[in-house]
PDB file of N, CA and C in Angstrom:
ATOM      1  N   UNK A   1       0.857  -1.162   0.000  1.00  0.00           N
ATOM      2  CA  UNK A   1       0.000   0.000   0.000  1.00  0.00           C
ATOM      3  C   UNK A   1       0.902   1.222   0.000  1.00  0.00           C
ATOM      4  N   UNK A   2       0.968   1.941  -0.880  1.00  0.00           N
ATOM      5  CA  UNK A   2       1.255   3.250  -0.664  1.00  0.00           C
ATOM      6  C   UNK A   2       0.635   4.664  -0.741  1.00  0.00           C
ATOM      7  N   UNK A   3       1.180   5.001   0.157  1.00  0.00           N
ATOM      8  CA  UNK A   3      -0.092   6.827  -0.199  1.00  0.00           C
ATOM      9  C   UNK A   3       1.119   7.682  -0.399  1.00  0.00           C
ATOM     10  N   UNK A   4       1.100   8.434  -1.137  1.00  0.00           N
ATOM     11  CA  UNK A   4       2.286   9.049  -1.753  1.00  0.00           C
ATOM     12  C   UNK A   4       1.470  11.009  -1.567  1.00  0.00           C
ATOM     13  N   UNK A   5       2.165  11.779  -1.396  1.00  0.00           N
ATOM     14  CA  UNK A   5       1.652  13.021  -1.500  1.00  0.00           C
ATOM     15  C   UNK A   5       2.482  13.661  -2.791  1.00  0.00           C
ATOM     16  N   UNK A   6       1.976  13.902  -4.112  1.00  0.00           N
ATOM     17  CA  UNK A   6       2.739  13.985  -5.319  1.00  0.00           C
ATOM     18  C   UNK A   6       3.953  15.224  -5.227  1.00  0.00           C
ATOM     19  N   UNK A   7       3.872  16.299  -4.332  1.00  0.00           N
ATOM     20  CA  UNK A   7       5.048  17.076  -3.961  1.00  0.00           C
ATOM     21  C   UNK A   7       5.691  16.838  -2.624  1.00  0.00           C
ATOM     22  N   UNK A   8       6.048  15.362  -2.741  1.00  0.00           N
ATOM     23  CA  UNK A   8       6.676  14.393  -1.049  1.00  0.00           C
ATOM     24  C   UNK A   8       8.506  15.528  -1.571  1.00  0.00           C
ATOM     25  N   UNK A   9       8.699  16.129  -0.842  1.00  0.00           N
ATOM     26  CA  UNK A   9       9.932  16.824  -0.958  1.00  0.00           C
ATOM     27  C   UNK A   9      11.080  15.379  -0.577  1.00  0.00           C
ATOM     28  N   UNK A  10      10.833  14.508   0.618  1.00  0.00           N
ATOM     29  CA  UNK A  10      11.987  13.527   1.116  1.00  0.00           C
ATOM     30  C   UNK A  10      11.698  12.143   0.411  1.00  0.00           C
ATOM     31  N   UNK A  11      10.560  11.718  -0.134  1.00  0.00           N
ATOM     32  CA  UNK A  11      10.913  10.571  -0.797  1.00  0.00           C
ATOM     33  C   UNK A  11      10.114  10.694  -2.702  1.00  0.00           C
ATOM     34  N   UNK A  12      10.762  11.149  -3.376  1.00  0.00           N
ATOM     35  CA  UNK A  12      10.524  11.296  -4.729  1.00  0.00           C
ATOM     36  C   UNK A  12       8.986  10.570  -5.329  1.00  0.00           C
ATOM     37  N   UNK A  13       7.859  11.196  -5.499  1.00  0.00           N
ATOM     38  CA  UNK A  13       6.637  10.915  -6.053  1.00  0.00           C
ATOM     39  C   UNK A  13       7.181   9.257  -6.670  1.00  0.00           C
ATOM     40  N   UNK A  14       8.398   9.723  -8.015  1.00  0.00           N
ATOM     41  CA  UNK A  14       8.651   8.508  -8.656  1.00  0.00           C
ATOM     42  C   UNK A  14       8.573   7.117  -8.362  1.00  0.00           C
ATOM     43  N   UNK A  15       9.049   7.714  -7.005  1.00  0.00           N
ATOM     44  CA  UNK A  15       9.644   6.413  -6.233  1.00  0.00           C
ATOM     45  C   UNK A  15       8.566   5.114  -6.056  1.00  0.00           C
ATOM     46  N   UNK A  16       7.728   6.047  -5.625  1.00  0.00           N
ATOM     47  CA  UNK A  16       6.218   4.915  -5.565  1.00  0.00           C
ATOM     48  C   UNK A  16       5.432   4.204  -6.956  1.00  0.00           C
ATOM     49  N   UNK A  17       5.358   5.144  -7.535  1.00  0.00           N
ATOM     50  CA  UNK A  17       5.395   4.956  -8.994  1.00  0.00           C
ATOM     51  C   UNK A  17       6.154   3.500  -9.234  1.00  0.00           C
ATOM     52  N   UNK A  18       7.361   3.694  -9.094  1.00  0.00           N
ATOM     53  CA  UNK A  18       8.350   2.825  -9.892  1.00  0.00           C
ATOM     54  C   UNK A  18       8.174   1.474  -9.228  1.00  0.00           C
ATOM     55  N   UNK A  19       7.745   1.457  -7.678  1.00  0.00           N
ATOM     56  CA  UNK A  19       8.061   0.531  -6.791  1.00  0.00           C
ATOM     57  C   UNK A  19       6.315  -0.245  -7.291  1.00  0.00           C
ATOM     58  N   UNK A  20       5.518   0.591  -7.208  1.00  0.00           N
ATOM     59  CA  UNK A  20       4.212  -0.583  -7.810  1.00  0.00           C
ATOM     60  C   UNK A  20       4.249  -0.874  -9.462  1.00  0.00           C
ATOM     61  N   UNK A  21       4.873  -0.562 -10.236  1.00  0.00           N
ATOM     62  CA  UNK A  21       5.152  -0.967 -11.512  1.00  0.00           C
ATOM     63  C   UNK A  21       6.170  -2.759 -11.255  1.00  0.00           C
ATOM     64  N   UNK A  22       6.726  -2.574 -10.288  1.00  0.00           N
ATOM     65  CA  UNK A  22       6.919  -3.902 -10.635  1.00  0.00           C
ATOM     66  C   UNK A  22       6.794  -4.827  -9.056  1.00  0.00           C
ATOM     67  N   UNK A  23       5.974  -4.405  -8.417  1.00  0.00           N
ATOM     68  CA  UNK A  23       5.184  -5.214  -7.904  1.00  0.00           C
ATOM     69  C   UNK A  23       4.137  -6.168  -8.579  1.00  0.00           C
ATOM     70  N   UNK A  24       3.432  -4.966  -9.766  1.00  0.00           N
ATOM     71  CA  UNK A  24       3.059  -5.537 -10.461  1.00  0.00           C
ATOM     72  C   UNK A  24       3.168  -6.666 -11.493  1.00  0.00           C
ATOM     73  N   UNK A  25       4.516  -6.507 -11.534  1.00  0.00           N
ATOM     74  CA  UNK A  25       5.535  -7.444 -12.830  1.00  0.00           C
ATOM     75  C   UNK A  25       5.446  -8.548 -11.998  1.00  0.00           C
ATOM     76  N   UNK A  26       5.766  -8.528 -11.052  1.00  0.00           N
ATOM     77  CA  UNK A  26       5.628  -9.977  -9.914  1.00  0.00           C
ATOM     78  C   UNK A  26       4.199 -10.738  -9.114  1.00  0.00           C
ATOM     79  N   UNK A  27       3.299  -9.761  -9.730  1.00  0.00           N
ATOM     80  CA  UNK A  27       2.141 -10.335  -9.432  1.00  0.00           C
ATOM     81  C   UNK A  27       1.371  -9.920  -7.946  1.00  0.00           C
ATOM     82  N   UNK A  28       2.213  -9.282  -6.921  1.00  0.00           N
ATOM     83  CA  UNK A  28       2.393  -8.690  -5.710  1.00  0.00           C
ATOM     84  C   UNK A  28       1.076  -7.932  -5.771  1.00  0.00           C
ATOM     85  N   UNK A  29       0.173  -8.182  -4.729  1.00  0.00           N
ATOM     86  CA  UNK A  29      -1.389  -6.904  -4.380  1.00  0.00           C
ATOM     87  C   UNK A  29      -0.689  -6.102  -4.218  1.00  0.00           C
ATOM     88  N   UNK A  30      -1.135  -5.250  -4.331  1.00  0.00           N
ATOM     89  CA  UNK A  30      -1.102  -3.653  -4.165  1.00  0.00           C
ATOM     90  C   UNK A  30      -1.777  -2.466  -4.137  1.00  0.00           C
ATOM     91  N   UNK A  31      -1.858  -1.441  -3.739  1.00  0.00           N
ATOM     92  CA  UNK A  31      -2.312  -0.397  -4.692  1.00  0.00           C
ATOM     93  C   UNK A  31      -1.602   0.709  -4.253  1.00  0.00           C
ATOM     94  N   UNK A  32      -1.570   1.875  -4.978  1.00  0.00           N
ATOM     95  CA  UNK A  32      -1.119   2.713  -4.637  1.00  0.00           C
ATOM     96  C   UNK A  32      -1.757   4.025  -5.260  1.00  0.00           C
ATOM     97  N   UNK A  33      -2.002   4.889  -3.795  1.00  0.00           N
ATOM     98  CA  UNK A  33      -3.212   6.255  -3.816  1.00  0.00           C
ATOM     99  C   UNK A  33      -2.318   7.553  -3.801  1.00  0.00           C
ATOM    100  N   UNK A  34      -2.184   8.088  -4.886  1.00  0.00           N
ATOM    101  CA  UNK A  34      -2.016   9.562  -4.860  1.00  0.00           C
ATOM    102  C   UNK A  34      -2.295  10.511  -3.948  1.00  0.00           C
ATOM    103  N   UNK A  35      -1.988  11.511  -3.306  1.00  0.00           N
ATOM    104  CA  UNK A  35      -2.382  12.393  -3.024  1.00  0.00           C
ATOM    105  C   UNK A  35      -2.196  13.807  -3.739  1.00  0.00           C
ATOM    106  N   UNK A  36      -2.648  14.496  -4.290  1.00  0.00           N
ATOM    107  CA  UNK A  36      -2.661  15.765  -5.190  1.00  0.00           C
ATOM    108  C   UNK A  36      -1.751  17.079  -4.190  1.00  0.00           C
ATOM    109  N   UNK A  37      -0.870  17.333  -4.526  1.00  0.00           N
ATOM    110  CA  UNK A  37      -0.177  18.438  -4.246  1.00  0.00           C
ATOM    111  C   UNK A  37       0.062  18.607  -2.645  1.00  0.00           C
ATOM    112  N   UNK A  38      -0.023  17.146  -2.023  1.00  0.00           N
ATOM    113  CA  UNK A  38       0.542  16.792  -0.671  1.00  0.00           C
ATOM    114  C   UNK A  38       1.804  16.640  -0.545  1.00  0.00           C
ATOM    115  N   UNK A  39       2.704  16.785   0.173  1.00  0.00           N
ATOM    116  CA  UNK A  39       4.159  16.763   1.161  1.00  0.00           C
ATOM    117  C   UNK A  39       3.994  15.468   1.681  1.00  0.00           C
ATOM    118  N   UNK A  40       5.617  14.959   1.909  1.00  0.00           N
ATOM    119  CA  UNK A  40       5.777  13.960   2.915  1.00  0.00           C
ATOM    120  C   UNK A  40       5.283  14.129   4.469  1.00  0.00           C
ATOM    121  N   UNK A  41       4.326  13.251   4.572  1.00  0.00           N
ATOM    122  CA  UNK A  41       3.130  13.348   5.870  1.00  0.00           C
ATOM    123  C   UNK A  41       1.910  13.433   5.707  1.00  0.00           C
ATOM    124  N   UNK A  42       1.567  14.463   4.474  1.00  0.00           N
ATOM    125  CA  UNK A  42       0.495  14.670   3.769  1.00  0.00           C
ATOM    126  C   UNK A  42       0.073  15.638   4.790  1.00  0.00           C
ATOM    127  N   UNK A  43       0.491  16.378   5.126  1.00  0.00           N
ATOM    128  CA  UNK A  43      -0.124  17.549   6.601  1.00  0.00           C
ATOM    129  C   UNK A  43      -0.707  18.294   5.937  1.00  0.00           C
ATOM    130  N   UNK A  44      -0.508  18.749   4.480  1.00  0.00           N
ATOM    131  CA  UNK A  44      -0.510  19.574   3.726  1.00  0.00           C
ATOM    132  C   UNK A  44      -1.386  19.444   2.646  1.00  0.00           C
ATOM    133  N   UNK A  45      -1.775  17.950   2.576  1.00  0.00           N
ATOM    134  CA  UNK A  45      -2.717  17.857   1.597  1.00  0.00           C
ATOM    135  C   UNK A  45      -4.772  18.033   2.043  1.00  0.00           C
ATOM    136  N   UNK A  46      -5.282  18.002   0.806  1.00  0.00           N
ATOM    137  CA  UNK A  46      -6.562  18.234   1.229  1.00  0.00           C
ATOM    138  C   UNK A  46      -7.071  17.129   2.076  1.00  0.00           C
ATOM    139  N   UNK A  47      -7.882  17.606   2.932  1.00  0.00           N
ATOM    140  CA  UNK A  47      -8.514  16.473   4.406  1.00  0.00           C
ATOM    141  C   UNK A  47      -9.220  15.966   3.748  1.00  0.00           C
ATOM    142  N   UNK A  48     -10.433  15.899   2.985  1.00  0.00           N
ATOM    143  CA  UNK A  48     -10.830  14.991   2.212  1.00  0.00           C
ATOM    144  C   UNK A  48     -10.286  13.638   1.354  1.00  0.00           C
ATOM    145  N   UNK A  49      -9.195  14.152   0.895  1.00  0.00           N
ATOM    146  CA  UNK A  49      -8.301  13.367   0.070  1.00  0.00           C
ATOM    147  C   UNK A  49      -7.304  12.393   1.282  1.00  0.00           C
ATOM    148  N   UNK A  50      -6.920  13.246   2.057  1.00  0.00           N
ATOM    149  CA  UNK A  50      -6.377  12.438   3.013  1.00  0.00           C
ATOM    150  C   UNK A  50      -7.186  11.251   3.939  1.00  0.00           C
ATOM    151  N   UNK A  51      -8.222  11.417   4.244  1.00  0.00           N
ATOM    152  CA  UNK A  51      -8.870  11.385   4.863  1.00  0.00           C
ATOM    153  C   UNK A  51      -9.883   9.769   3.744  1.00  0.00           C
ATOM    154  N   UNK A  52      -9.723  10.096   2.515  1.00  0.00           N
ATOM    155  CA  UNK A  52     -10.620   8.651   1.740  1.00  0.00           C
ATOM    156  C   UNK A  52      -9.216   7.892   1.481  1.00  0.00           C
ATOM    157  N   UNK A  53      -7.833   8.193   1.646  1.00  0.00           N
ATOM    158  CA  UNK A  53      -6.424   7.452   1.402  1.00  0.00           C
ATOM    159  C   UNK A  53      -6.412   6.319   2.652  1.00  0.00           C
ATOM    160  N   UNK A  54      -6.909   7.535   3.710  1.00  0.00           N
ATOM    161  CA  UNK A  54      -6.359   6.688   5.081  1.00  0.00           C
ATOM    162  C   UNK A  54      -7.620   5.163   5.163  1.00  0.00           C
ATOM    163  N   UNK A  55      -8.963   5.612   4.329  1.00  0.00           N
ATOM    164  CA  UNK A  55      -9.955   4.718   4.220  1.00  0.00           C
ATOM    165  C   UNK A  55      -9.343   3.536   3.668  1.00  0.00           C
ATOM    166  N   UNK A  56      -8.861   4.030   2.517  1.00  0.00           N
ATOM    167  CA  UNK A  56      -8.140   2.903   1.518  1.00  0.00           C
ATOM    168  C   UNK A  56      -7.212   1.921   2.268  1.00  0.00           C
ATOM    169  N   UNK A  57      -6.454   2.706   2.887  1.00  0.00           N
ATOM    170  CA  UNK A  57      -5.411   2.005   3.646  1.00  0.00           C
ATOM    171  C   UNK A  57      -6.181   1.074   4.424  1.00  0.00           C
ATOM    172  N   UNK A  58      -7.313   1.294   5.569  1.00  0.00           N
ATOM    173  CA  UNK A  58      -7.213   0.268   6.510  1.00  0.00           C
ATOM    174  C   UNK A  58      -8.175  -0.534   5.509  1.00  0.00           C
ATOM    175  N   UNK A  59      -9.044  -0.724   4.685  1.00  0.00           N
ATOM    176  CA  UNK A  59      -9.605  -1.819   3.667  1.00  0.00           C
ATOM    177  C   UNK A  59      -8.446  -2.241   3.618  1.00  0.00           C
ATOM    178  N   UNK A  60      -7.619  -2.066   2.370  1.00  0.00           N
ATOM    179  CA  UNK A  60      -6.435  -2.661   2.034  1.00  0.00           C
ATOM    180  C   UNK A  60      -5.896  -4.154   3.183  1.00  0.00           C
ATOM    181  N   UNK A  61      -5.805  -2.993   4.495  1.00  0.00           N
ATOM    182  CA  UNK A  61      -5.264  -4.056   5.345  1.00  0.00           C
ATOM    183  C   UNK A  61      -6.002  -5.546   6.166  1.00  0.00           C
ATOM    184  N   UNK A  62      -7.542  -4.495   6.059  1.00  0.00           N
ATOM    185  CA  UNK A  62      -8.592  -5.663   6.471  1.00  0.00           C
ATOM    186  C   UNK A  62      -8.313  -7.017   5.400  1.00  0.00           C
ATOM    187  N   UNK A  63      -7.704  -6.369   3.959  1.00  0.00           N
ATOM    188  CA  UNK A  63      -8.660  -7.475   3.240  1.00  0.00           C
ATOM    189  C   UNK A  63      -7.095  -8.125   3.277  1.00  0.00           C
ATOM    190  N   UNK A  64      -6.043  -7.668   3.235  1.00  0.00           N
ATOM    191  CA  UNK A  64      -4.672  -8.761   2.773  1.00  0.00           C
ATOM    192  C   UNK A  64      -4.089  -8.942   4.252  1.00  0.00           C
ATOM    193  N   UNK A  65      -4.359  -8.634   5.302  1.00  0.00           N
ATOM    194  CA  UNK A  65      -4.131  -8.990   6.808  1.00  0.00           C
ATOM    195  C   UNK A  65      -4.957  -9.563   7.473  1.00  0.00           C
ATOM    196  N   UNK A  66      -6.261  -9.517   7.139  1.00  0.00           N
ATOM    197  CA  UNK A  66      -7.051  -9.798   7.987  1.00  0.00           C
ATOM    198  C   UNK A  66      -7.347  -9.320   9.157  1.00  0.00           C
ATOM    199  N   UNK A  67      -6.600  -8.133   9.553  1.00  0.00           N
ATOM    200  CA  UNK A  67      -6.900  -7.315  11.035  1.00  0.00           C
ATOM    201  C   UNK A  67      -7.787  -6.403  10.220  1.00  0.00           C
ATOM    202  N   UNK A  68      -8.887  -6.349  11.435  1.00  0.00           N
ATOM    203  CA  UNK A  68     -10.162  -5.745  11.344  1.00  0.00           C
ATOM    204  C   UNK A  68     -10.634  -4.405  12.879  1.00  0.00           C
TER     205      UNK A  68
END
């Protein structure tokens, strides 16, 4: 799972990008959620947007962890 904030100043937008491109190649679940003109932390991004990422995230984890 990654949530990426697309202006992350300490870890390069790309980076996430590049890292689920070949998760994908390997068949690996995943997904990975943008955040629009968020910073590393996302403090900075819109609460809405943050706020349906962090949704994503704990689905994500319900469904490939099974913690609920």
């Amino acid at each position: 799972m990654f949530i990426h904030g697309t202006k992350d100043a300490d870890v390069p937008f790309d980076k996430s990008v590049d890292m689920a491109q070949r998760l994908a190649q390997h068949g690996v679940p995943h997904q990975r959620v943008p955040v629009p003109d968020a910073g590393h932390g996302l403090d900075d991004g819109d609460p809405v947007l943050v706020q349906a990422a962090r949704q994503k995230t704990l689905a994500f984890i319900q469904q490939y962890l099974g913690v609920s």
